[in-house]
Protein backbone atom coordinates (compact mmCIF):
# COMPACT_ATOMS: atom_id res chain seq x y z
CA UNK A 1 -14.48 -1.78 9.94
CA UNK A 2 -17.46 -3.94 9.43
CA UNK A 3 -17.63 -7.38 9.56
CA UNK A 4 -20.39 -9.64 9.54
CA UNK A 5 -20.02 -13.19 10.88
CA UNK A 6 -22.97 -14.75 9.87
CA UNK A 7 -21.41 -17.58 8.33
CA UNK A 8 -18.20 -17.68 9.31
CA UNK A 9 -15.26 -16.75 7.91
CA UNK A 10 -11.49 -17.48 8.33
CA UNK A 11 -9.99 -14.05 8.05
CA UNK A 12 -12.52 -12.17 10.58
CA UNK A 13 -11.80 -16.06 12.81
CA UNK A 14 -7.66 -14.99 13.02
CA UNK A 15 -9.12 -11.24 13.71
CA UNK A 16 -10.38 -12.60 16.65
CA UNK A 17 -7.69 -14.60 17.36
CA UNK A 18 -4.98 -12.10 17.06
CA UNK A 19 -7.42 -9.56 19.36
CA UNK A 20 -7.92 -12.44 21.61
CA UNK A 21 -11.47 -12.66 21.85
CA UNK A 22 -14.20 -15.41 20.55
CA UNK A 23 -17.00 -13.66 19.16
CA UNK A 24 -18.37 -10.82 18.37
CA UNK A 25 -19.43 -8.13 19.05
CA UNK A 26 -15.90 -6.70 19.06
CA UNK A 27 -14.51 -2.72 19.09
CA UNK A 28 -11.61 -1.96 18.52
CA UNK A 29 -9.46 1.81 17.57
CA UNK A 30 -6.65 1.32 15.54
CA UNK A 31 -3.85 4.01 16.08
CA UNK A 32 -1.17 5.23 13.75
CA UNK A 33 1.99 3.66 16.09
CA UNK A 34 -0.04 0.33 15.58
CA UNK A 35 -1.01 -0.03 19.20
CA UNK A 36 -4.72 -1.29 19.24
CA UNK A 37 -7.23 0.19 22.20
CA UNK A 38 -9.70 -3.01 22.32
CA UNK A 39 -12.88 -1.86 23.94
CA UNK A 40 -14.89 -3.93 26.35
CA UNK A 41 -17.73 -5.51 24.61
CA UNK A 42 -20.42 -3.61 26.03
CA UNK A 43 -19.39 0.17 25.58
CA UNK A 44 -21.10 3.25 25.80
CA UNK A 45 -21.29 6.47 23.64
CA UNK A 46 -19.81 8.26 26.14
CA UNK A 47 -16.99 5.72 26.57
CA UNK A 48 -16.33 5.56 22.73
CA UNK A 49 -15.75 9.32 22.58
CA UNK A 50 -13.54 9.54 25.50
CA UNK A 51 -11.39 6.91 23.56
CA UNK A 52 -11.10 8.76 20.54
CA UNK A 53 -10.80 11.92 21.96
CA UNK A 54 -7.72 10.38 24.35
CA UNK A 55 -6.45 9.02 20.37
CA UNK A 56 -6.64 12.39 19.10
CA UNK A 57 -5.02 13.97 22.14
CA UNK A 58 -2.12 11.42 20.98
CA UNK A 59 -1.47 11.80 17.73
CA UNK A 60 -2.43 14.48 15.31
CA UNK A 61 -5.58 13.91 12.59
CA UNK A 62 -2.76 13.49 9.89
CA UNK A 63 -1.51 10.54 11.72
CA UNK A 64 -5.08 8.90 10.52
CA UNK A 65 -6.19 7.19 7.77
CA UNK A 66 -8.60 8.85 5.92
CA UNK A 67 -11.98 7.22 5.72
CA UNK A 68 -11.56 6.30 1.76
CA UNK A 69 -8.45 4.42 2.68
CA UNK A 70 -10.77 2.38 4.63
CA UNK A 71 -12.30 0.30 1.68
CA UNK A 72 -10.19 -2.33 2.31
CA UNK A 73 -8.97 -3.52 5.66
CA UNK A 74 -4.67 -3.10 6.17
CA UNK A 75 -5.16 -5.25 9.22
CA UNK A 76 -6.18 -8.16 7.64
CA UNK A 77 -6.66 -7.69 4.12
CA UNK A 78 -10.42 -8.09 4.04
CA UNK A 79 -12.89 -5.97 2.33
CA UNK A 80 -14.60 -4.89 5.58
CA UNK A 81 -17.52 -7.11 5.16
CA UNK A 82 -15.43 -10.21 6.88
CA UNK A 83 -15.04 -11.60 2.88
CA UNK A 84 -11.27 -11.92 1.96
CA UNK A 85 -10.06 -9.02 -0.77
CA UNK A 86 -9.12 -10.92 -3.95
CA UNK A 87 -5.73 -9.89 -4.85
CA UNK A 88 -5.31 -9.27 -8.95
CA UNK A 89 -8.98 -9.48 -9.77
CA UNK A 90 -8.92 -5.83 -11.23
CA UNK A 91 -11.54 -4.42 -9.27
């Protein structure tokens, strides 16, 4: 997920909250038993694919999310630009 901050919003604010951290930059892998592996804030490339690979080792691909089910955030709703989905607008 992407979120941009710029201006502040609510929903990415109680993001943070829940993940327990005050700004952003934040990383974050969500896994299928709902655990979440928060990532320091500076990582590394090597660091982020140890992580996933150590995910993967877990649970099998099919435990995932595929990347089109992504549009729209299931943690918080949002549309993964830190703006709040609108629920009924028939989009």
């Amino acid at each position: 997920m992407k979120a941009d901050w710029t201006n502040g919003s609510e929903v990415i604010g109680q993001w943070l909250d829940e993940l327990g951290r005050a700004g952003i930059p934040v990383y974050a892998i969500y896994l299928p038993n709902g655990e979440v592996d928060l990532l320091p804030q500076a990582i590394t490339t090597e660091m982020l694919i140890n992580r996933l690979e150590a995910a993967s080792e877990q649970f099998p691909a099919s435990d995932f999310a595929p990347i089109e089910a992504a549009e729209t955030c299931a943690h918080c709703g949002c549309d993964n630009e830190g703006e709040a989905a609108s629920e009924g607008s028939g989009e």
